[in-house]
Protein backbone atom coordinates (compact mmCIF):
# COMPACT_ATOMS: atom_id res chain seq x y z
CA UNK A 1 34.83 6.16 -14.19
CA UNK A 2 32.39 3.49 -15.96
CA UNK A 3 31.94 2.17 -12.48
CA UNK A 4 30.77 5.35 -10.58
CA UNK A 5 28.54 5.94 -13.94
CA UNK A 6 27.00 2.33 -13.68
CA UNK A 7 26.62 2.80 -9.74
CA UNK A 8 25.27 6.15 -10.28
CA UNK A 9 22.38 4.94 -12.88
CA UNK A 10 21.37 1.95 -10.73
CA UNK A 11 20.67 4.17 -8.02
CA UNK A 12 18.69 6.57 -9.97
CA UNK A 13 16.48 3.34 -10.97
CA UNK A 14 12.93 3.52 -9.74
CA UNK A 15 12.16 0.58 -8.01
CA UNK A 16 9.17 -1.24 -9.41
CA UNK A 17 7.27 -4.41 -8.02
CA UNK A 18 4.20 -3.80 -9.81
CA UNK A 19 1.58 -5.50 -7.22
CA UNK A 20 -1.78 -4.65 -6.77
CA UNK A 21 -4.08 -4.37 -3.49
CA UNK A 22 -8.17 -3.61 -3.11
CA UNK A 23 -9.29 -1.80 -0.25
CA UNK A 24 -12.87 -2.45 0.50
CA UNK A 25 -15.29 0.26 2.09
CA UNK A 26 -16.89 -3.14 4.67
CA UNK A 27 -15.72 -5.88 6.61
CA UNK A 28 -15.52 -9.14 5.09
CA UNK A 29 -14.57 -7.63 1.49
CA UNK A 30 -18.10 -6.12 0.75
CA UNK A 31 -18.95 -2.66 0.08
CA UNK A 32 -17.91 -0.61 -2.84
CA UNK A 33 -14.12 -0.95 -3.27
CA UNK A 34 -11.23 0.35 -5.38
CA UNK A 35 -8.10 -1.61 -6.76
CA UNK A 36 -4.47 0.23 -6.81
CA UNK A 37 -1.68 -0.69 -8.88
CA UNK A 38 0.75 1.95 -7.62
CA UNK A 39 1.56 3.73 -4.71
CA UNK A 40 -1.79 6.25 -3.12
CA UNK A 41 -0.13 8.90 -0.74
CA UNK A 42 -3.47 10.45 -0.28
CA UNK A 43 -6.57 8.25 -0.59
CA UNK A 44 -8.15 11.62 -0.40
CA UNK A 45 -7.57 12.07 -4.20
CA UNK A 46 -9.22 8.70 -4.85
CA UNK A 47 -12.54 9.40 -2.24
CA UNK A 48 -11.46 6.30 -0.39
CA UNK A 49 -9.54 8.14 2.77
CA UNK A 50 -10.97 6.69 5.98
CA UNK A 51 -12.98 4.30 4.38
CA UNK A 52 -11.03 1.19 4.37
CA UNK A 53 -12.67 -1.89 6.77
CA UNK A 54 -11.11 -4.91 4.69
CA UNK A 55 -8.34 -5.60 2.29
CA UNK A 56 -7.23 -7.67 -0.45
CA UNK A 57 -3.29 -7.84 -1.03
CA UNK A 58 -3.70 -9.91 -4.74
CA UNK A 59 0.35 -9.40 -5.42
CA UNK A 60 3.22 -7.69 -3.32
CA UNK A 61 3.22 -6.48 0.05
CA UNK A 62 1.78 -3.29 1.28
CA UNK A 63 2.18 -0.63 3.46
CA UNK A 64 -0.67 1.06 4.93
CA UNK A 65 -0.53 4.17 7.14
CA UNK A 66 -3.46 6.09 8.79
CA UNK A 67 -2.24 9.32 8.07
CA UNK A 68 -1.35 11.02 4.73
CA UNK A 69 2.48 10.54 3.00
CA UNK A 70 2.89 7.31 5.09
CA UNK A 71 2.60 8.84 8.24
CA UNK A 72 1.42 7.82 11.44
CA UNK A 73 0.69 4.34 12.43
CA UNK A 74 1.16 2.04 9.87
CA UNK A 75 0.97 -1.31 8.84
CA UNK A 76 2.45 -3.94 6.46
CA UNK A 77 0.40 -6.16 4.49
CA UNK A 78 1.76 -9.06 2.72
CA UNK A 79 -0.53 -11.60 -0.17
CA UNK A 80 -3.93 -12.51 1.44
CA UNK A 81 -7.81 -11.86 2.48
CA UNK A 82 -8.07 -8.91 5.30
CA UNK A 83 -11.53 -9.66 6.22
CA UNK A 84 -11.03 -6.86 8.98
CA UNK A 85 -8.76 -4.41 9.73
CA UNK A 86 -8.26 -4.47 13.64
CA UNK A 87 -7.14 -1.27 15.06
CA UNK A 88 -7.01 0.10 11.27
CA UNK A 89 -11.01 0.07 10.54
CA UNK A 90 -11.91 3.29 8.91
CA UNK A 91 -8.47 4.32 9.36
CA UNK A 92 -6.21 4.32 5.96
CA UNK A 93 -4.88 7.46 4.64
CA UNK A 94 -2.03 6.32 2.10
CA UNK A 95 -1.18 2.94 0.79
CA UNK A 96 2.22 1.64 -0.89
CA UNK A 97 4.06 -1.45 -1.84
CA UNK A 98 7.19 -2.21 -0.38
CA UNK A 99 10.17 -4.14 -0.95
CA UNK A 100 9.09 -7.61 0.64
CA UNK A 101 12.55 -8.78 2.07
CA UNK A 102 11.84 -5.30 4.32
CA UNK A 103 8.79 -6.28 5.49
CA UNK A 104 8.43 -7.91 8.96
C-alpha cells in the first residue's frame, strides 16, 4: 500500500526545471524583448505572439511552437545566442521548457 501511495505522489509531482529564455522582437538580439521564467502557451497574453526574430536560451532547453498550446511546427532550443530564427522569424506562438534528456 505505502508503495502505490509513494508511486502515486511522485507522479502527481509537477515537474520543475526553472530555466529562463528571452525572445527578442529583431534579429541579432535587438528590439524590445521579454524574459520568461515559466511556460507561455499563448504569447498572445504577453503581446509578444508573432514577434519573435532572435532568442536567448540563458538556462534549460526550450520548446518553441508557431502555433498556440504547442502546436504546429515546433522547435527545441537548448543554452545559447539565437541571433536568427530561420524558418521561425516572426513565427512563435507558445514557448516551454522541456525535460533536456528529451530533447534532440
Amino acid at each position: 500500500m505505502h508503495r502505490i501511495l509513494a508511486a502515486v505522489l511522485l507522479c502527481a509531482s509537477p515537474v520543475v526545471w526553472a530555466g529562463d529564455i528571452t525572445l527578442y522582437t529583431r534579429e541579432h538580439l535587438g528590439g524590445p524583448a521579454i524574459t520568461l521564467h515559466e511556460a507561455a502557451p499563448d504569447l498572445d497574453l504577453q503581446g509578444f505572439n508573432d514577434k519573435t526574430s532572435s532568442v536567448v536560451v540563458h538556462k534549460g532547453t526550450w520548446e518553441v511552437c508557431a502555433e498556440k498550446h504547442y502546436k504546429g511546427k515546433c522547435m527545441v532550443l537548448k543554452e545559447g545566442e539565437y541571433g536568427q530564427l530561420k524558418g521561425f522569424d516572426d513565427m512563435i506562438s507558445s514557448v516551454r521548457e522541456v525535460e533536456p534528456r528529451k530533447a534532440k
